[in-house]
PDB file of N, CA and C in Angstrom:
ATOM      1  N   UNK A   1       0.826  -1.178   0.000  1.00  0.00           N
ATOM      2  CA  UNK A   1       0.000   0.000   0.000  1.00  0.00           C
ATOM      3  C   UNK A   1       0.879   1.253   0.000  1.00  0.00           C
ATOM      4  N   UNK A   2       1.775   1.238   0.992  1.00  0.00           N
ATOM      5  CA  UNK A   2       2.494   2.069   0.684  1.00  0.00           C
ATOM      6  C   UNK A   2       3.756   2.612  -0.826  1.00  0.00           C
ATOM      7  N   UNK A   3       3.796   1.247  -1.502  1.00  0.00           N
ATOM      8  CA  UNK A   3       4.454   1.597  -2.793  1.00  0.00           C
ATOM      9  C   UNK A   3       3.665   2.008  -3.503  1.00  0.00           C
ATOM     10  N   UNK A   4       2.509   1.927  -3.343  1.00  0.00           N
ATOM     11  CA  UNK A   4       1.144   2.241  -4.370  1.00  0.00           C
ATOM     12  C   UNK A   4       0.944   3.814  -4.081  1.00  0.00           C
ATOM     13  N   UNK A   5       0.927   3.971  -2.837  1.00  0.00           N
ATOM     14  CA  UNK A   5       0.645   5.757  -2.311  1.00  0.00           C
ATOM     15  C   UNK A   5       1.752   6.640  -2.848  1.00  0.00           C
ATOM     16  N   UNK A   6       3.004   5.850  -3.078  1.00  0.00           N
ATOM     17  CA  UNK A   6       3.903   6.838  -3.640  1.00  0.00           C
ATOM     18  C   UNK A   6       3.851   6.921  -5.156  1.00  0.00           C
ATOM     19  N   UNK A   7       3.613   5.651  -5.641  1.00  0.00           N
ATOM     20  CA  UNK A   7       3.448   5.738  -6.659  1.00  0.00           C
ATOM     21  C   UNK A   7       2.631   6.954  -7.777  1.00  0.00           C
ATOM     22  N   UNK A   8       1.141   7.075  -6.718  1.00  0.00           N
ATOM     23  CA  UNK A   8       0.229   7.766  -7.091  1.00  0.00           C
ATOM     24  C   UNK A   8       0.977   9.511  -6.964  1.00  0.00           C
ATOM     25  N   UNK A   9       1.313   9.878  -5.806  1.00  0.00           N
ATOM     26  CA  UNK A   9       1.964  10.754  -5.997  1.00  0.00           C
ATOM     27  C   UNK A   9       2.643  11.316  -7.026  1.00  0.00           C
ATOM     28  N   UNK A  10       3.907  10.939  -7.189  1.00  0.00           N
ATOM     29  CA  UNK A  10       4.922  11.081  -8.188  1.00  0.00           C
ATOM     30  C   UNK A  10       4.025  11.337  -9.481  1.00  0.00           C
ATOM     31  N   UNK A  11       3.122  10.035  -9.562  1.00  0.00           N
ATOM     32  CA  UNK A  11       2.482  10.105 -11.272  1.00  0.00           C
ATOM     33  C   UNK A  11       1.897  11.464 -11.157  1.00  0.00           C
ATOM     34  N   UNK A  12       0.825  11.554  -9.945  1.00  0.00           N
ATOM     35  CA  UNK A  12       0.280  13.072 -10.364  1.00  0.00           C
ATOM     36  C   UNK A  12       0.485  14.333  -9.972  1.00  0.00           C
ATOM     37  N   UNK A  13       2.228  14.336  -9.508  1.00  0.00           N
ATOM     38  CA  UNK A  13       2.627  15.511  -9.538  1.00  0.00           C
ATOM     39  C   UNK A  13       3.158  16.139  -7.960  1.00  0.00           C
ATOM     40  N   UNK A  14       2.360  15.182  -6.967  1.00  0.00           N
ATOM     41  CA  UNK A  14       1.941  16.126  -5.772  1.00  0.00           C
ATOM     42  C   UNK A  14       3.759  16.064  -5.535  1.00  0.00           C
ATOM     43  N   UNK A  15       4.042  17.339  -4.235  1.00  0.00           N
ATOM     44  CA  UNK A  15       5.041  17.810  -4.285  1.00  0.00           C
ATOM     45  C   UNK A  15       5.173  18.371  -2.928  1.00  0.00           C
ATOM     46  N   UNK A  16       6.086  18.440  -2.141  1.00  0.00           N
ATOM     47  CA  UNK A  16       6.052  19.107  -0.722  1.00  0.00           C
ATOM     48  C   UNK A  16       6.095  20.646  -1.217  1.00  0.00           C
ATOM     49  N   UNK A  17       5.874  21.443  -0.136  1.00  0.00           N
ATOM     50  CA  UNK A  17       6.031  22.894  -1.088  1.00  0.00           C
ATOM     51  C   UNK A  17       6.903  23.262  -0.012  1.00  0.00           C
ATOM     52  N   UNK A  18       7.376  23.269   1.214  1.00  0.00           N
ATOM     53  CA  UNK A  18       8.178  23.711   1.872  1.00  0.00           C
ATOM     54  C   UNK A  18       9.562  22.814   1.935  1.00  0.00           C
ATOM     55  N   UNK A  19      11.306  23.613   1.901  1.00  0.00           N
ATOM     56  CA  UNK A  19      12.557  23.076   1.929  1.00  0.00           C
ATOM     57  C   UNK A  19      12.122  21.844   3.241  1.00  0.00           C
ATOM     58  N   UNK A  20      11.271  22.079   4.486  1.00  0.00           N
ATOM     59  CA  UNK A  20      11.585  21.249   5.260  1.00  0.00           C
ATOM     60  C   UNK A  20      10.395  19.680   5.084  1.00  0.00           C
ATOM     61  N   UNK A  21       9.410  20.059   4.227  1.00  0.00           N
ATOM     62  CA  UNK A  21       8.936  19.620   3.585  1.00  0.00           C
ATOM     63  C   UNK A  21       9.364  18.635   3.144  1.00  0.00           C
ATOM     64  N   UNK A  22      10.004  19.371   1.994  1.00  0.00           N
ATOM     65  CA  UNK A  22      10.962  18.197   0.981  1.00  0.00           C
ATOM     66  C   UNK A  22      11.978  17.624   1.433  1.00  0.00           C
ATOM     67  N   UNK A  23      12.613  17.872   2.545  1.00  0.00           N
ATOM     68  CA  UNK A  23      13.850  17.312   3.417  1.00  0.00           C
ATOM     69  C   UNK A  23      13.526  15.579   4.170  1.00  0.00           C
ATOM     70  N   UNK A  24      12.272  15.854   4.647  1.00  0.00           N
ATOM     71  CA  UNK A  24      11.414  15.282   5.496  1.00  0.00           C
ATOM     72  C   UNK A  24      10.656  13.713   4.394  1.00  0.00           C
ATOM     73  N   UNK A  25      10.313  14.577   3.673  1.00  0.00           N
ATOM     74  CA  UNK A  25       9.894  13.810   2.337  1.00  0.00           C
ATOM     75  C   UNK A  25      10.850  12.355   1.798  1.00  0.00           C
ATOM     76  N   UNK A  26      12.077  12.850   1.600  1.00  0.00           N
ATOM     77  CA  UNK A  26      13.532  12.621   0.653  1.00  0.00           C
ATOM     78  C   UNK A  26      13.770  11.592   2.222  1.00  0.00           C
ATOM     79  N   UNK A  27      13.558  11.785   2.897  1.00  0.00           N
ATOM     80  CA  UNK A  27      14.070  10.955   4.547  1.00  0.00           C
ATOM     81  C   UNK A  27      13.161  10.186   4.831  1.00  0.00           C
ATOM     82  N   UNK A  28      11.611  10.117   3.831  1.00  0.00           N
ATOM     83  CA  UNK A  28      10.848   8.885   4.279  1.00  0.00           C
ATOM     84  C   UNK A  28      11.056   8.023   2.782  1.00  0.00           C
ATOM     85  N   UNK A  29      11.211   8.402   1.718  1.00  0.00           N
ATOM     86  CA  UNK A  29      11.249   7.838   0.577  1.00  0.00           C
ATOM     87  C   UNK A  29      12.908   7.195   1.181  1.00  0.00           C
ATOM     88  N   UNK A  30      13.515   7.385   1.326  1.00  0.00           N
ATOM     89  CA  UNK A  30      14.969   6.216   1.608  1.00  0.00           C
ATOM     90  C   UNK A  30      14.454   5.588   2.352  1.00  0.00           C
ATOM     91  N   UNK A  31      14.115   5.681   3.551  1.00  0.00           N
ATOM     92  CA  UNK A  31      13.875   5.027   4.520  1.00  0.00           C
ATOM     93  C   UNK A  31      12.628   3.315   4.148  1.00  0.00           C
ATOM     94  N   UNK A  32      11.935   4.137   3.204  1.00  0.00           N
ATOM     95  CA  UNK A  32      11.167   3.278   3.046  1.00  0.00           C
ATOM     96  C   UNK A  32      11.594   2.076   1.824  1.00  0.00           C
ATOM     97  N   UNK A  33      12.416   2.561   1.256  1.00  0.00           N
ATOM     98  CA  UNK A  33      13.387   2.028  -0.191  1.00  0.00           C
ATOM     99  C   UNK A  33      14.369   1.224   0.571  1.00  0.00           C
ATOM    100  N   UNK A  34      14.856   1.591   1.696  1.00  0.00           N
ATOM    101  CA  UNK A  34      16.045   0.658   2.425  1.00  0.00           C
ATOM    102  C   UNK A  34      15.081  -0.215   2.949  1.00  0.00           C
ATOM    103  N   UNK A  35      13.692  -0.005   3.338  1.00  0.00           N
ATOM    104  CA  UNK A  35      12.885  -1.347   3.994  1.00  0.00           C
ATOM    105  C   UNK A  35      12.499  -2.209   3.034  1.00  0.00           C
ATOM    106  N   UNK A  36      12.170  -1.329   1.819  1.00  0.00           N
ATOM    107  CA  UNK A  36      11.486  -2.508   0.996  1.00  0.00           C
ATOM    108  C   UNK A  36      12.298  -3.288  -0.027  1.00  0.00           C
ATOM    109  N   UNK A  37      14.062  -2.732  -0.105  1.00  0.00           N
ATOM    110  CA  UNK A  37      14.827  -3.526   0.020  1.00  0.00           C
ATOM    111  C   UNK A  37      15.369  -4.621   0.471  1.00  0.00           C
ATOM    112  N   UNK A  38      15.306  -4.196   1.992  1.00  0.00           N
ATOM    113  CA  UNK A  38      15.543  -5.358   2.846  1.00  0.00           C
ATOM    114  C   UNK A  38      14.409  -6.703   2.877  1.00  0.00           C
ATOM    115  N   UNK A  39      13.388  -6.117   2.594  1.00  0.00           N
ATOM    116  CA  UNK A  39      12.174  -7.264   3.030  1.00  0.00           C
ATOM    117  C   UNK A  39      12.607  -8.443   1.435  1.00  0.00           C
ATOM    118  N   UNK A  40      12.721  -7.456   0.133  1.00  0.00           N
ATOM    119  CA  UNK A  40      12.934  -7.621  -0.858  1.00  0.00           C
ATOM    120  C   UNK A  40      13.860  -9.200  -0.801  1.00  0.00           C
ATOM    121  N   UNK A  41      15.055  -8.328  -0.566  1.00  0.00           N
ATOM    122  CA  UNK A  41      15.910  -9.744   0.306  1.00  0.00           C
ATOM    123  C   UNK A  41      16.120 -10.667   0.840  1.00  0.00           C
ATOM    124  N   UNK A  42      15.493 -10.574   1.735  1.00  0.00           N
ATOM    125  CA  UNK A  42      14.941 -11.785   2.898  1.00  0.00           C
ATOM    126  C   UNK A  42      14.223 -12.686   2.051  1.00  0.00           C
ATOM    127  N   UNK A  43      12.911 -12.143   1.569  1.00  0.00           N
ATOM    128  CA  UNK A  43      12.138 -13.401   0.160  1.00  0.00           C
ATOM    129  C   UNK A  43      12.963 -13.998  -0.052  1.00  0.00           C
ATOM    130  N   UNK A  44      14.406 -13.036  -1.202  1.00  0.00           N
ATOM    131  CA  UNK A  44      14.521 -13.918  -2.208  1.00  0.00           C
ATOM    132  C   UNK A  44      15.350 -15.420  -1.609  1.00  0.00           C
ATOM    133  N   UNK A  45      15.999 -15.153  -0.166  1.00  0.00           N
ATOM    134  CA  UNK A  45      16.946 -16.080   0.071  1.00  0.00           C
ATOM    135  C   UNK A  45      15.485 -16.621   0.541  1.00  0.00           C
ATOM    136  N   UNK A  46      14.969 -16.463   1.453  1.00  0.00           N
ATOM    137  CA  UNK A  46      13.737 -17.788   1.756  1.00  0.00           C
ATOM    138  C   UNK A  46      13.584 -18.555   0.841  1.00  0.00           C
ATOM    139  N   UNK A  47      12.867 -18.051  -0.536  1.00  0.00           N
ATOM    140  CA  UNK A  47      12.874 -18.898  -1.630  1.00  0.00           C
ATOM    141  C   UNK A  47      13.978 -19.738  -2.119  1.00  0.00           C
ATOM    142  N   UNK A  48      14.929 -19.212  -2.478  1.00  0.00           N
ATOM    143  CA  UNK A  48      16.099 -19.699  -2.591  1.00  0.00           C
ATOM    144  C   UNK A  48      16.322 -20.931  -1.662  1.00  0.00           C
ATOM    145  N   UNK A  49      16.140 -20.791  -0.145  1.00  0.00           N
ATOM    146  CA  UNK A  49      16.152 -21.902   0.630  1.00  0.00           C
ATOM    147  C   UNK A  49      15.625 -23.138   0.974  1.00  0.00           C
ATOM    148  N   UNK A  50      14.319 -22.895  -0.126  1.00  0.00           N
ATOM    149  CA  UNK A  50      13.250 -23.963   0.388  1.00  0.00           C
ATOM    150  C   UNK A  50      13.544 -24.660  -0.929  1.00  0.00           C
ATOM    151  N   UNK A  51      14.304 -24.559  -1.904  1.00  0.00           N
ATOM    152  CA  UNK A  51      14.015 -25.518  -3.141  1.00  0.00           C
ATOM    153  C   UNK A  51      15.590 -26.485  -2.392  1.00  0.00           C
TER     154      UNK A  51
END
């Protein structure tokens, strides 16, 4: 849900309008890219493990 909410964003434009805004913004988009990395990861070796 949450890759979907950003998704929608970006496509239609929306935008922080304040520097602390966009600071704040840029610090949940990593944050959330290093999680859904990591989870990303974990799958693939699970899978990897069970064959």
């Amino acid at each position: 849900m949450n890759l979907a909410t950003q998704a929608v964003f970006i496509l239609r434009g929306i935008k922080p309008r304040t520097w602390i805004e966009k600071r704040s913004a840029r610090q949940s988009i990593l944050f959330s890219a290093a999680g859904w990395s990591v989870m990303l990861a974990v799958l693939v070796v699970a899978i990897l493990m069970l064959e």
